[in-house]
N, C-alpha and C. Protein backbone atom coordinates (compact mmCIF):
# COMPACT_ATOMS: atom_id res chain seq x y z
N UNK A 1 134.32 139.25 26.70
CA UNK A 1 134.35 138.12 25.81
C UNK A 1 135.73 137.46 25.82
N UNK A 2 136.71 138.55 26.04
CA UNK A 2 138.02 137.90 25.89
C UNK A 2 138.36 136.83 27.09
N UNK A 3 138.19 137.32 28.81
CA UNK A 3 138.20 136.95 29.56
C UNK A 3 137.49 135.50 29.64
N UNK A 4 136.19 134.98 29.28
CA UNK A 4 135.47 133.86 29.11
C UNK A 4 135.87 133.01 27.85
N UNK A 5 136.83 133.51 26.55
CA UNK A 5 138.05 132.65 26.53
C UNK A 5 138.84 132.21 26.97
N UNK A 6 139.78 133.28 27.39
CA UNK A 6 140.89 132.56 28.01
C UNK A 6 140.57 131.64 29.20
N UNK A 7 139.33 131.84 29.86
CA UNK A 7 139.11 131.05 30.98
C UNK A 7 138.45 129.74 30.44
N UNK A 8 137.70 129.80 29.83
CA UNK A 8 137.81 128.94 28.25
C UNK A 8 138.88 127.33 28.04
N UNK A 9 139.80 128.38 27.58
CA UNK A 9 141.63 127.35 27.10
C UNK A 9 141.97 126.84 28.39
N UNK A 10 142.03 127.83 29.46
CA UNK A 10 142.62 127.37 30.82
C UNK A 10 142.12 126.06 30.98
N UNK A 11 140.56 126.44 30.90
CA UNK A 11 140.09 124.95 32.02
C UNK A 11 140.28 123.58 30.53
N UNK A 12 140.34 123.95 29.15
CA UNK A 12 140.61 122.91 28.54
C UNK A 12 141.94 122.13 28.85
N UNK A 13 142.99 123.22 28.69
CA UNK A 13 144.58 123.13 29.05
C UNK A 13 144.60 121.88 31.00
N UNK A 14 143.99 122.39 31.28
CA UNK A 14 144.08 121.71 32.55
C UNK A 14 143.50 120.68 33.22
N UNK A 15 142.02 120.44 32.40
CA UNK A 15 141.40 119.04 31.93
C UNK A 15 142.46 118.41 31.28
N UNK A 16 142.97 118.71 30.21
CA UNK A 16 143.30 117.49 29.82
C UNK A 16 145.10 117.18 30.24
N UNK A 17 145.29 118.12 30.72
CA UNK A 17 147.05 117.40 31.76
C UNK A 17 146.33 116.88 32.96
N UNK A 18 144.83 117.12 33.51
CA UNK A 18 144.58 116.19 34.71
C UNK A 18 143.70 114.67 34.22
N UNK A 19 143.60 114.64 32.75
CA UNK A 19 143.24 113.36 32.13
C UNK A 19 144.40 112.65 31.84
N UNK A 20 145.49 113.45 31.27
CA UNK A 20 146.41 112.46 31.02
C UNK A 20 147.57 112.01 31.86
N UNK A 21 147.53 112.98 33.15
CA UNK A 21 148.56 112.38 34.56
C UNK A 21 147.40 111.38 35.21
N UNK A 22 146.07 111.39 34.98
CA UNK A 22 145.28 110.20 35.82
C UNK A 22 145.31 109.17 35.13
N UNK A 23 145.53 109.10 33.84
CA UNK A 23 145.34 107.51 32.60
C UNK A 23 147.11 107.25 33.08
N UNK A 24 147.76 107.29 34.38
CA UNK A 24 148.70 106.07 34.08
C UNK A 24 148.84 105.30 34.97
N UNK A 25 149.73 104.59 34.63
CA UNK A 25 149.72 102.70 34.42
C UNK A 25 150.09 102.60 36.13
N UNK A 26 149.24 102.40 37.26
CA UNK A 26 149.55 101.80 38.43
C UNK A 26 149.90 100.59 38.54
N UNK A 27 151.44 100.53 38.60
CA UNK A 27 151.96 98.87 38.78
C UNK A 27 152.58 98.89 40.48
N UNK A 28 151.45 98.47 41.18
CA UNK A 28 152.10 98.92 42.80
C UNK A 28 151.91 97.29 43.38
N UNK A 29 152.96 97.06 43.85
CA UNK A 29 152.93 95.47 44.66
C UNK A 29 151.83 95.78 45.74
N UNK A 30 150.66 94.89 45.82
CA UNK A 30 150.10 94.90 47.45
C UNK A 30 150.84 93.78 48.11
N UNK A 31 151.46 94.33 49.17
CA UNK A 31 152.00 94.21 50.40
C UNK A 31 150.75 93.37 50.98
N UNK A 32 149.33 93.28 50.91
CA UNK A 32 148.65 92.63 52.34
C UNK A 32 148.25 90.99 51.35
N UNK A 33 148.84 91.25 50.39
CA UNK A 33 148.40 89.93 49.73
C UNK A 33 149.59 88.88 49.26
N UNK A 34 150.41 88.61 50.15
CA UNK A 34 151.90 87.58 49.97
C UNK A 34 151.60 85.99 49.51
N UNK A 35 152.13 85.58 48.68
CA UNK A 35 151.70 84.15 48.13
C UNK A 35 152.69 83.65 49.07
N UNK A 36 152.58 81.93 48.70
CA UNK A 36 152.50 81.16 50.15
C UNK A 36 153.81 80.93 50.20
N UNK A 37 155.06 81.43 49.28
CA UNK A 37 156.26 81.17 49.57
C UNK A 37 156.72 82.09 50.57
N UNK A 38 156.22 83.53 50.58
CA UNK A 38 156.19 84.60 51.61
C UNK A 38 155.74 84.11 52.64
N UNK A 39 154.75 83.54 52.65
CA UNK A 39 154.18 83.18 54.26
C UNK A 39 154.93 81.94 54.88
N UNK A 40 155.71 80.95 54.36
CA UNK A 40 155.90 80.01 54.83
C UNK A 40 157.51 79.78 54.42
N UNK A 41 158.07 81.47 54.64
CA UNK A 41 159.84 80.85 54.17
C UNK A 41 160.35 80.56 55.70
N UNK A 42 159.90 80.35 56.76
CA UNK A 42 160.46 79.90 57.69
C UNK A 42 160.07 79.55 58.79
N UNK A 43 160.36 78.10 59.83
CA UNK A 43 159.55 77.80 60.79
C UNK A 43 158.89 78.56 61.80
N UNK A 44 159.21 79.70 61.82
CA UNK A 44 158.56 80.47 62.63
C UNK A 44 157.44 81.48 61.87
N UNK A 45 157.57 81.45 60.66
CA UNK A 45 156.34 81.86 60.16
C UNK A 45 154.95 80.84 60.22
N UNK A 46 155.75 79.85 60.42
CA UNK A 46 154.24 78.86 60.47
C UNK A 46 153.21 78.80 61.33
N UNK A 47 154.44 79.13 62.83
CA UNK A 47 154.13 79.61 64.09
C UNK A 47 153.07 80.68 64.05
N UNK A 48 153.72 81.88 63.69
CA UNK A 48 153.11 82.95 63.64
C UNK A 48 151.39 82.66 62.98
N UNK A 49 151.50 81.87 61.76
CA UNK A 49 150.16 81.91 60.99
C UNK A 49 149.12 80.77 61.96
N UNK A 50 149.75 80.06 62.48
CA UNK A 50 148.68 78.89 63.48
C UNK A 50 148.45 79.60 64.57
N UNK A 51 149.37 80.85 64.94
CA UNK A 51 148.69 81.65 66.12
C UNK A 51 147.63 82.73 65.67
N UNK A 52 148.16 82.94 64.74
CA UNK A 52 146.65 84.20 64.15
C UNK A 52 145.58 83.69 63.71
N UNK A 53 145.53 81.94 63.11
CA UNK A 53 144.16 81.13 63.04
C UNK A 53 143.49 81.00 64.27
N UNK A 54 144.24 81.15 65.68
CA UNK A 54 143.71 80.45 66.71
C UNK A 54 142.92 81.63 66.98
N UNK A 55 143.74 82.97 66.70
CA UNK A 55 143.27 83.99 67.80
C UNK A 55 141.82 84.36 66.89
N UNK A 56 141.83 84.44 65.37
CA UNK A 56 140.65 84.48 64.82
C UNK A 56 139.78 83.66 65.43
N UNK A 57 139.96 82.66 65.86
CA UNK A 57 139.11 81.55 66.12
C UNK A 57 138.25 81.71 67.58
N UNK A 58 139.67 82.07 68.19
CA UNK A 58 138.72 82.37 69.76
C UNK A 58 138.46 83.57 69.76
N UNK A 59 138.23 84.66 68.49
CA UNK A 59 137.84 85.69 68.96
C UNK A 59 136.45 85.77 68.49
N UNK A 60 136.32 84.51 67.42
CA UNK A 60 134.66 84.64 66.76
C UNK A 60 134.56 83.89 67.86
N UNK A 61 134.13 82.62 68.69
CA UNK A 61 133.73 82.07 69.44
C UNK A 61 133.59 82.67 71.04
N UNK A 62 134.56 83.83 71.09
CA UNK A 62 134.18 84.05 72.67
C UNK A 62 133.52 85.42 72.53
N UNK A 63 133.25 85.96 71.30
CA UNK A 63 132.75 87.23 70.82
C UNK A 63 131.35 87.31 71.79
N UNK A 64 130.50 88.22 72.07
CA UNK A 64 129.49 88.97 72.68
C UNK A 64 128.35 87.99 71.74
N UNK A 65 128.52 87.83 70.19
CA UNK A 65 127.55 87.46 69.56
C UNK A 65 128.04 85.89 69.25
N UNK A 66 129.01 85.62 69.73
CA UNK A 66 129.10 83.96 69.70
C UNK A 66 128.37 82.80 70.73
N UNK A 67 128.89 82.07 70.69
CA UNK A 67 128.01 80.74 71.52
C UNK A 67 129.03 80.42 73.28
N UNK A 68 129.80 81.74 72.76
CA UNK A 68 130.66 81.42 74.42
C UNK A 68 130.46 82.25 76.02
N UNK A 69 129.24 82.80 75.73
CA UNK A 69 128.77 83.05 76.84
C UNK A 69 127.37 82.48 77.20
N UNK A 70 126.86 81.98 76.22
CA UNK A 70 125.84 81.40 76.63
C UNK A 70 126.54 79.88 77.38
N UNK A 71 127.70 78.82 76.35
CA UNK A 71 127.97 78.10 76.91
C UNK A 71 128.53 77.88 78.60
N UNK A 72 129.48 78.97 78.83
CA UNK A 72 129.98 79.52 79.92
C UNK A 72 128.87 79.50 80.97
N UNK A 73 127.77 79.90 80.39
CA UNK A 73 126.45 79.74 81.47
C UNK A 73 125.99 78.41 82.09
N UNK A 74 126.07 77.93 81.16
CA UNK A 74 125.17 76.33 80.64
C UNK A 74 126.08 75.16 81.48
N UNK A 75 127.19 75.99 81.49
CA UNK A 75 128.23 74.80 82.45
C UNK A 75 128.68 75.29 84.13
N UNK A 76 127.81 76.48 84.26
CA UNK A 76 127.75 76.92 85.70
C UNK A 76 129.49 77.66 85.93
N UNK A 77 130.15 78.25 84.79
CA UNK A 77 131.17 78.31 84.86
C UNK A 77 131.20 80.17 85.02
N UNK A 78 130.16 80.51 84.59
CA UNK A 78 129.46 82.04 84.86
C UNK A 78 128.39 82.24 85.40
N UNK A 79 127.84 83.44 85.96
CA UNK A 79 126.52 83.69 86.27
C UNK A 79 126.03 84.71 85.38
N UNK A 80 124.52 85.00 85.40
CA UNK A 80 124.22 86.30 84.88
C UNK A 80 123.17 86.51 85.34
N UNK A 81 122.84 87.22 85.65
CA UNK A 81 120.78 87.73 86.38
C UNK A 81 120.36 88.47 85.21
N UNK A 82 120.75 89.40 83.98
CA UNK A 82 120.02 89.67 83.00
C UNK A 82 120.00 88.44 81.91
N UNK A 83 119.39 89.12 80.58
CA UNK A 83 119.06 88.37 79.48
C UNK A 83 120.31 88.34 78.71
N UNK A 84 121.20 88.64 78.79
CA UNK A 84 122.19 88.95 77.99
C UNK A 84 122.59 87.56 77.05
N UNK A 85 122.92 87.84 75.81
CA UNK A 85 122.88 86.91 74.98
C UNK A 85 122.63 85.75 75.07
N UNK A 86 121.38 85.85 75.42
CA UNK A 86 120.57 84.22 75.87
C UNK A 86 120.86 83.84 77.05
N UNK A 87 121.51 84.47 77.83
CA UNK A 87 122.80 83.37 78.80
C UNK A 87 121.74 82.92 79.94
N UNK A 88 121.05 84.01 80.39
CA UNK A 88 119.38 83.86 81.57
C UNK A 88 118.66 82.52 81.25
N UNK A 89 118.64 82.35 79.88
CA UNK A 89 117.61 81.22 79.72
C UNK A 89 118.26 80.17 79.57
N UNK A 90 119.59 80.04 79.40
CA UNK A 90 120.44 78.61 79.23
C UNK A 90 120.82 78.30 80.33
N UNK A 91 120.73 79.17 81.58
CA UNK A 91 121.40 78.79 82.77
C UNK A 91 120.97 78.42 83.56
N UNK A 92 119.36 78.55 83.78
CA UNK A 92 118.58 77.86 84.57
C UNK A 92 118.34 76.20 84.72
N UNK A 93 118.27 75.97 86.15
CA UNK A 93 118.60 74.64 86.47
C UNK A 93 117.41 74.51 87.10
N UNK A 94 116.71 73.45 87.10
CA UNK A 94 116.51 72.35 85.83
C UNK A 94 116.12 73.79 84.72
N UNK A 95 116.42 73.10 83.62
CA UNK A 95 116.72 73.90 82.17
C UNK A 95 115.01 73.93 81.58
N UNK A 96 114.93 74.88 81.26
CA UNK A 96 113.30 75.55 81.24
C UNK A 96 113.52 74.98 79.68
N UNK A 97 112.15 74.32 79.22
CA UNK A 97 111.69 73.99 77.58
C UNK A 97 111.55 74.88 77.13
N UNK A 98 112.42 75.02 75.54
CA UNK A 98 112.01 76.04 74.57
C UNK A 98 110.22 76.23 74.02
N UNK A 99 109.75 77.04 73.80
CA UNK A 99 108.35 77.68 73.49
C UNK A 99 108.66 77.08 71.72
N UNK A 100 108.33 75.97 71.41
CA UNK A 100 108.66 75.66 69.16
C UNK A 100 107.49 76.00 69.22
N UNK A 101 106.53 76.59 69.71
CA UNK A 101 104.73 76.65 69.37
C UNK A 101 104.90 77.87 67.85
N UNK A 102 105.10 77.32 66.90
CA UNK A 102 104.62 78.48 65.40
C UNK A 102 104.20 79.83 66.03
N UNK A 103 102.77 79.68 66.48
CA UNK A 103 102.35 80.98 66.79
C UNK A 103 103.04 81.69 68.13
């Protein structure tokens, strides 16, 4: 009986110093979120941010699931003999009619 006290107090004693070291006050700067005086204290930061728009840009557009391999096809600027993201059916010359039939 004594033992299933004290083990008892322990786990109260240690609940509540791990309730009251977790209730405090996190005041931590995020670093990935800089307002625009950070981003733009100097001409070469501007640089930097019009090159990381571009590279976002051509990386959604030349992506596997973007419109830049099918286009690449469509202008005879690639080949492909499979189906691969449409590119088979955009590349054929004369250009085969889409099937709009509902059913």
């Amino acid at each position: 009986m004594k033992n299933k006290f004290l083990k008892f107090v322990y786990l109260v004693v240690i609940g509540f110093g791990l309730v009251t070291y977790s209730c405090a006050d996190l005041n931590v700067e995020n670093l990935n979120d800089p307002d625009t005086d950070d981003v733009l204290a100097t001409p070469s930061d501007l640089i930097k941010l019009a090159g990381g728009a571009y590279r976002v840009w051509s990386q959604a557009v030349n992506d596997y699931s973007g419109p830049g391999l099918a286009m690449a096809t469509m202008a005879d600027q690639l080949s492909c003999s499979w189906g691969n993201a449409g590119m088979k059916d955009l590349s054929s010359e004369p250009g085969v009619g889409f099937n709009n039939d509902i059913t």
